[in-house]
N, C-alpha and C. Protein backbone atom coordinates (compact mmCIF):
# COMPACT_ATOMS: atom_id res chain seq x y z
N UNK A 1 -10.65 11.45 8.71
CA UNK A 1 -11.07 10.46 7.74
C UNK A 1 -9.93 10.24 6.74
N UNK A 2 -9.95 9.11 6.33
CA UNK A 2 -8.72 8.58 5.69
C UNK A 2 -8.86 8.82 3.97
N UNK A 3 -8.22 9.42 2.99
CA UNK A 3 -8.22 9.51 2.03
C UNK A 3 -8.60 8.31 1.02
N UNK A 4 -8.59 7.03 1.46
CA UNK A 4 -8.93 5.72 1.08
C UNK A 4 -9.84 4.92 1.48
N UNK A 5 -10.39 4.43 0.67
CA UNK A 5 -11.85 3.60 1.25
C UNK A 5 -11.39 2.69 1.88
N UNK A 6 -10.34 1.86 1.87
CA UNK A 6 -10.20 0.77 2.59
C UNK A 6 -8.81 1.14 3.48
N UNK A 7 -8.55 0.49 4.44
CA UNK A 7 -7.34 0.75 5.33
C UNK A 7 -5.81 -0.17 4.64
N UNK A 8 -5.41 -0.15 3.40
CA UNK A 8 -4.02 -1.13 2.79
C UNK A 8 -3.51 -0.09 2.00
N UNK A 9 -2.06 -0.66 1.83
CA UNK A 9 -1.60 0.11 0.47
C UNK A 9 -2.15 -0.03 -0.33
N UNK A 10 -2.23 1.66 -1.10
CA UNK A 10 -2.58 1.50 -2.68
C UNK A 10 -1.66 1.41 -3.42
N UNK A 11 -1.94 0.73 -4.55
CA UNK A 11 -1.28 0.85 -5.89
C UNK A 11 -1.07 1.90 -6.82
N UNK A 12 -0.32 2.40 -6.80
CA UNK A 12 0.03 3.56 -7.91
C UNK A 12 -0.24 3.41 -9.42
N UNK A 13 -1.13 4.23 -9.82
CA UNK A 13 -1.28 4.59 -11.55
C UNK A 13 -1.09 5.52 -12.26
N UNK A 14 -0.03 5.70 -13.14
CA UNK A 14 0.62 7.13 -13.20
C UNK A 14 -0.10 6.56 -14.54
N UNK A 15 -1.47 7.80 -15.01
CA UNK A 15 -1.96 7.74 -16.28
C UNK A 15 -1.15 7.72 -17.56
N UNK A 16 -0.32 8.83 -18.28
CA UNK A 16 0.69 9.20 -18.68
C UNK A 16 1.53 7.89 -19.06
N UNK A 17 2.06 6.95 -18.22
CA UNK A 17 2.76 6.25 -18.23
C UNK A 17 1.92 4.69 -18.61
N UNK A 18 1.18 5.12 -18.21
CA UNK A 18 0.04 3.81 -18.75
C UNK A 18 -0.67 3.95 -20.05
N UNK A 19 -0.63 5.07 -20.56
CA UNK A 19 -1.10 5.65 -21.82
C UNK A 19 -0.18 4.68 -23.07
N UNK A 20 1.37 5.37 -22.25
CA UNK A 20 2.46 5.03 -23.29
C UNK A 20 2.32 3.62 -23.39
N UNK A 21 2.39 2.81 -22.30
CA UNK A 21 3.13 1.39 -22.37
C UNK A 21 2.27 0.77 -22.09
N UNK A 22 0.85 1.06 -21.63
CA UNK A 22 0.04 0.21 -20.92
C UNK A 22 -0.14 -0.25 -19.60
N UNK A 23 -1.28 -0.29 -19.10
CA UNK A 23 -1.48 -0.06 -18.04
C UNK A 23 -1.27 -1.33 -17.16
N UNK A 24 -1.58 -2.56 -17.61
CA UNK A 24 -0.29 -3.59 -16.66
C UNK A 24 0.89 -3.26 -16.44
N UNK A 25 1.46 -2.94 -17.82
CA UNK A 25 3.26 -2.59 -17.68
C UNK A 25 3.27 -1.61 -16.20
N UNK A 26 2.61 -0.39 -16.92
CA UNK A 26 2.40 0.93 -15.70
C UNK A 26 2.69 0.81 -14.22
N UNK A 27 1.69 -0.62 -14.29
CA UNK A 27 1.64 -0.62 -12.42
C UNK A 27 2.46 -1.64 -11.98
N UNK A 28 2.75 -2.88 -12.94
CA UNK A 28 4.06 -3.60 -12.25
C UNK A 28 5.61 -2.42 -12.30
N UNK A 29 5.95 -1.39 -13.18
CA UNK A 29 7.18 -0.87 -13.36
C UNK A 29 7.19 0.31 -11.65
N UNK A 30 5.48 0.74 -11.84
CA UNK A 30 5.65 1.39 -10.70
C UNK A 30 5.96 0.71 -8.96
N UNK A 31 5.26 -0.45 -9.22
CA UNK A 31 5.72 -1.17 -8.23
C UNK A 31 7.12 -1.84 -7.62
N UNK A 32 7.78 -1.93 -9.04
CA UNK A 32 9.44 -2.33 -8.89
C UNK A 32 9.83 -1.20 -8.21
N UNK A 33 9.43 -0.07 -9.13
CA UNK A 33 10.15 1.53 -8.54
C UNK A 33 10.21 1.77 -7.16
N UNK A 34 8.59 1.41 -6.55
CA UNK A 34 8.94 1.65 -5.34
C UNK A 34 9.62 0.61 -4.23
N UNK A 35 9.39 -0.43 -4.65
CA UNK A 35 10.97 -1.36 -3.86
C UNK A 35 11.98 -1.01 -4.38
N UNK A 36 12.49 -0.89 -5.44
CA UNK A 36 13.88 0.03 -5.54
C UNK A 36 14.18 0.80 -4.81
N UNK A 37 13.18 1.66 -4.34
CA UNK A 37 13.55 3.16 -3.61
C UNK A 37 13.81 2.27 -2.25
N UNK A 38 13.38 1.52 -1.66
CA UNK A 38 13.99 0.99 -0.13
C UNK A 38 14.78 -0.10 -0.46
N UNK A 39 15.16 -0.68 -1.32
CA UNK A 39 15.91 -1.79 -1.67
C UNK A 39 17.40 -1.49 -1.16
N UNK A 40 18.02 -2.37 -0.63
CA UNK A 40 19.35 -2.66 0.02
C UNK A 40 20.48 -2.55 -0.95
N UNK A 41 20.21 -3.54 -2.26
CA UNK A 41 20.77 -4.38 -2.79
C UNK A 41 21.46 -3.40 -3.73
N UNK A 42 22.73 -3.26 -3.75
CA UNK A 42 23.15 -2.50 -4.77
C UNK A 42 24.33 -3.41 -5.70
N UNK A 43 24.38 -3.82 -6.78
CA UNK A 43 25.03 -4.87 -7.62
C UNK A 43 25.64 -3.85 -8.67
N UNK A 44 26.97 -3.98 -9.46
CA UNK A 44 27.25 -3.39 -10.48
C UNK A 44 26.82 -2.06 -10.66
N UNK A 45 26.77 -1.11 -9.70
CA UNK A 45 26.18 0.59 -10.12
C UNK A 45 24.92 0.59 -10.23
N UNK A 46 24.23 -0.74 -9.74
CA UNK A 46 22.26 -0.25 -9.41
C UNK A 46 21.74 -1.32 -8.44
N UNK A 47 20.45 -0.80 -8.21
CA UNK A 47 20.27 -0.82 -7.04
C UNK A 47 19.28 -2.06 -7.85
N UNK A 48 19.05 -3.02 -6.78
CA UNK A 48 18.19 -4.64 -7.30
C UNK A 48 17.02 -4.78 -6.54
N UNK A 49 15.69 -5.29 -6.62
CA UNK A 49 15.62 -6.12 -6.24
C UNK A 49 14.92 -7.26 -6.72
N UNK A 50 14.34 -8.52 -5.56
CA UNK A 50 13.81 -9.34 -6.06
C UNK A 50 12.51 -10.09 -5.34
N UNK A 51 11.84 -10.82 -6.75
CA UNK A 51 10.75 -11.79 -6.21
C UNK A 51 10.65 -12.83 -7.03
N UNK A 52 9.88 -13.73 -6.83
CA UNK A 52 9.38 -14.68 -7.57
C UNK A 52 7.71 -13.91 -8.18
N UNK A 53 7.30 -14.66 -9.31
CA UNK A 53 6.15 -14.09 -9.97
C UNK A 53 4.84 -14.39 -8.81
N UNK A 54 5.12 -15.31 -7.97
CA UNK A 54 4.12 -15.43 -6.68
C UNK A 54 4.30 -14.30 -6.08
N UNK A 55 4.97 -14.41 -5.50
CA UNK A 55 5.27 -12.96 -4.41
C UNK A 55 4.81 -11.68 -5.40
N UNK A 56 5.21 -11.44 -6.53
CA UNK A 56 4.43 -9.87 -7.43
C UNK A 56 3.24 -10.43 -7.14
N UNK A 57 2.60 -11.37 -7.35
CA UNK A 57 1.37 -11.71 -7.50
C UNK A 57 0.12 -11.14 -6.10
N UNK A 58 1.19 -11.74 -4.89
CA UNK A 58 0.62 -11.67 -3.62
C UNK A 58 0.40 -9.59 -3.29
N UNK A 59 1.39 -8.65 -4.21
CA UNK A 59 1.36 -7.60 -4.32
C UNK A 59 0.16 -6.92 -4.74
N UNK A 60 0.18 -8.02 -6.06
CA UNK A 60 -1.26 -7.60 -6.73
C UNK A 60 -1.89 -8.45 -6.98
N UNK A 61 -2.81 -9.25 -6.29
CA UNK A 61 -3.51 -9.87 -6.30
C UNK A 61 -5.32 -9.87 -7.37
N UNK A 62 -5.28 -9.03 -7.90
CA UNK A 62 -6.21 -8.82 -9.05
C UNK A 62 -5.67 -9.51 -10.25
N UNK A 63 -4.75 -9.77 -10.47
CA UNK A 63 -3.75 -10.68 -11.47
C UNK A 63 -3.30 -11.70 -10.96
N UNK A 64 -3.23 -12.86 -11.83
CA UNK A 64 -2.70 -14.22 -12.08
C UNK A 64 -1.43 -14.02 -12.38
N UNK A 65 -0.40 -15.00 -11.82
CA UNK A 65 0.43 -15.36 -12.46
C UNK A 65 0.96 -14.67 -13.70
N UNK A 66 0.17 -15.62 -14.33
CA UNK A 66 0.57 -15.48 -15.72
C UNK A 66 0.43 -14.12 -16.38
N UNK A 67 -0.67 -12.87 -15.68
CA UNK A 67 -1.06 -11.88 -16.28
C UNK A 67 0.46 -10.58 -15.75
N UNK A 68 1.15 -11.48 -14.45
CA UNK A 68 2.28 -10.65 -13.95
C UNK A 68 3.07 -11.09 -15.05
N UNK A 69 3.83 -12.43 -15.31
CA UNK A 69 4.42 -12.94 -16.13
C UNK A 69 4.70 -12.04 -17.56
N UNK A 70 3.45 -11.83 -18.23
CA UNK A 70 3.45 -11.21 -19.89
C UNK A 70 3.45 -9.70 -19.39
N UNK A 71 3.25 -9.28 -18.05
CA UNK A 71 3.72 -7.85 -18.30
C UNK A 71 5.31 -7.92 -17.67
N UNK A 72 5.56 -8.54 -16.86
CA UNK A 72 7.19 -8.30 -16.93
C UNK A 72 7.97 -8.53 -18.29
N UNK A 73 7.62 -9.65 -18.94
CA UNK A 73 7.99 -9.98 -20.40
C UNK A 73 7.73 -9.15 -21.12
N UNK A 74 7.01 -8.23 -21.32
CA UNK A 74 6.83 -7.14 -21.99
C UNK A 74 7.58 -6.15 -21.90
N UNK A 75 8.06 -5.28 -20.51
CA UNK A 75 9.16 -4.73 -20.15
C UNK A 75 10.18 -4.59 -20.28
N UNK A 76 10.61 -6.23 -20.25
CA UNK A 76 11.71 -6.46 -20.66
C UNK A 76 12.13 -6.51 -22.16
N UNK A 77 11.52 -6.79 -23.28
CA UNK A 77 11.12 -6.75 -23.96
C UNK A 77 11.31 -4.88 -24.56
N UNK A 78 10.24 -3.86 -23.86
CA UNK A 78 10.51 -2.92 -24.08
C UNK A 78 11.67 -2.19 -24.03
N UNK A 79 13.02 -2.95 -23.11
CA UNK A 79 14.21 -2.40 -22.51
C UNK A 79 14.13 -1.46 -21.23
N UNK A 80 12.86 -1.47 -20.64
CA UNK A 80 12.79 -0.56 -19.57
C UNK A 80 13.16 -0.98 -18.15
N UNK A 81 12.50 -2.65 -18.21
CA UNK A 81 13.14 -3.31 -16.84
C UNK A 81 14.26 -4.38 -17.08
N UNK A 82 15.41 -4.03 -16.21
CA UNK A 82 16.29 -5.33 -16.55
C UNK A 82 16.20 -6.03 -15.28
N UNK A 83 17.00 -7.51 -15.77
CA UNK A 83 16.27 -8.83 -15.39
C UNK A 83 17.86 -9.59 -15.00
N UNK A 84 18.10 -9.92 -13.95
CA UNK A 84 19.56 -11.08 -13.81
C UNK A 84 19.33 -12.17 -13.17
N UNK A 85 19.60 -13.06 -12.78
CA UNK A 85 19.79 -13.71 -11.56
C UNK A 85 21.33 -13.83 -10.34
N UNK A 86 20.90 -12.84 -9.54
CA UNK A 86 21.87 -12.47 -8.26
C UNK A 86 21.87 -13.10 -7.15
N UNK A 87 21.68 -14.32 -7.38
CA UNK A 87 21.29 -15.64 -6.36
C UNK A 87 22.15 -16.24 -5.73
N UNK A 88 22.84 -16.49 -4.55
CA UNK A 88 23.73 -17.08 -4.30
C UNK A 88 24.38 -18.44 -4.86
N UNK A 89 23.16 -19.43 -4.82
CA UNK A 89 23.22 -20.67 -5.31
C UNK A 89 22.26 -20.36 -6.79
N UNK A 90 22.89 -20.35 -7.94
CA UNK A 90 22.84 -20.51 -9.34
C UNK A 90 21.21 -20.88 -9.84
N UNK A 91 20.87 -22.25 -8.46
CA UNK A 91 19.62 -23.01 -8.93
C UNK A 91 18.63 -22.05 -8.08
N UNK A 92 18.82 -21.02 -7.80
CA UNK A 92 17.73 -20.57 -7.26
C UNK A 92 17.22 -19.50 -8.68
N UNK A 93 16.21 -19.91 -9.17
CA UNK A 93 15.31 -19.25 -10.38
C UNK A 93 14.92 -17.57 -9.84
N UNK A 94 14.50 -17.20 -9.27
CA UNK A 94 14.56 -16.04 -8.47
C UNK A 94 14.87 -14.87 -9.23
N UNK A 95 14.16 -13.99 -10.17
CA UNK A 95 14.42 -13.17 -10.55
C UNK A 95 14.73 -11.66 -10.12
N UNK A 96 15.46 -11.23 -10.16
CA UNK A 96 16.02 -9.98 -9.85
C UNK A 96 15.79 -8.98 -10.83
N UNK A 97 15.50 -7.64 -10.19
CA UNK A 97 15.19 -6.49 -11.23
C UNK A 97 15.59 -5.12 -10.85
N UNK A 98 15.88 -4.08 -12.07
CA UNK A 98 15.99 -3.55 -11.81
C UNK A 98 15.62 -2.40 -12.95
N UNK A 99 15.36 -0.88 -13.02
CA UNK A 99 14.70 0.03 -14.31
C UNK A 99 16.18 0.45 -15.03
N UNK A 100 15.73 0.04 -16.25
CA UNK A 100 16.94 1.14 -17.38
C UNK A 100 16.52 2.59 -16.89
N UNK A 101 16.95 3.15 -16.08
CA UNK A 101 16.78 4.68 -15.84
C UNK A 101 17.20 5.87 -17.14
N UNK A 102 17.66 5.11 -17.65
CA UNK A 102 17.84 5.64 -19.43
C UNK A 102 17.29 5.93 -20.39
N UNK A 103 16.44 4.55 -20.38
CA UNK A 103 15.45 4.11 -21.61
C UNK A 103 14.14 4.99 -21.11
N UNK A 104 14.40 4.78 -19.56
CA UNK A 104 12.74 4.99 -19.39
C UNK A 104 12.60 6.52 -18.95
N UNK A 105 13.40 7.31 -18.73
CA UNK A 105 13.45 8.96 -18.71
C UNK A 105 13.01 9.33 -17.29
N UNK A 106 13.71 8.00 -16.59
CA UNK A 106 12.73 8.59 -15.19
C UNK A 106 14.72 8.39 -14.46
């Protein structure tokens, strides 16, 4: 028997970390983390990656848009997630990310 009621990935909630920053922040930072850890992309001494706020969305689908939106803005904001655009062509909006491994003690 499977440790999960349903057969999909779960989402990670590290209490602790949701205490501090809140628990949207919590689970979008944990979610970057773990595409970081298989992410390809290594730019300037860290490792990237990327989506559009649809695609986080399609991740977590219990949130809107807009509710991914004000917690990445928040993050960033906090200094914990940084933010570029590493796009080939300039006009591609496409945000790229990656954790201050500094700020955030992880």
């Amino acid at each position: 028997m499977s440790r999960l009621l349903i057969n999909e990935s779960p989402v990670m909630i590290i209490p602790s970390l949701a205490a501090k920053i809140g628990l949207n922040e919590a689970v979008v930072l944990q979610q970057i983390h773990y595409w970081l850890g298989i992410s390809k992309h290594k730019i300037e001494g860290k490792t990237w990656v990327y989506n559009t706020y649809e695609e986080w969305q399609k991740q977590l689908p219990f949130w809107s848009v807009s509710t991914i939106k004000r917690s990445i803005r928040s993050l960033e904001m906090l200094g914990l997630l940084l933010s570029d655009n590493w796009n080939q062509m300039k006009m591609d909006k496409t945000k790229w990310y990656s954790i201050d491994r500094k700020i955030a003690g992880v």
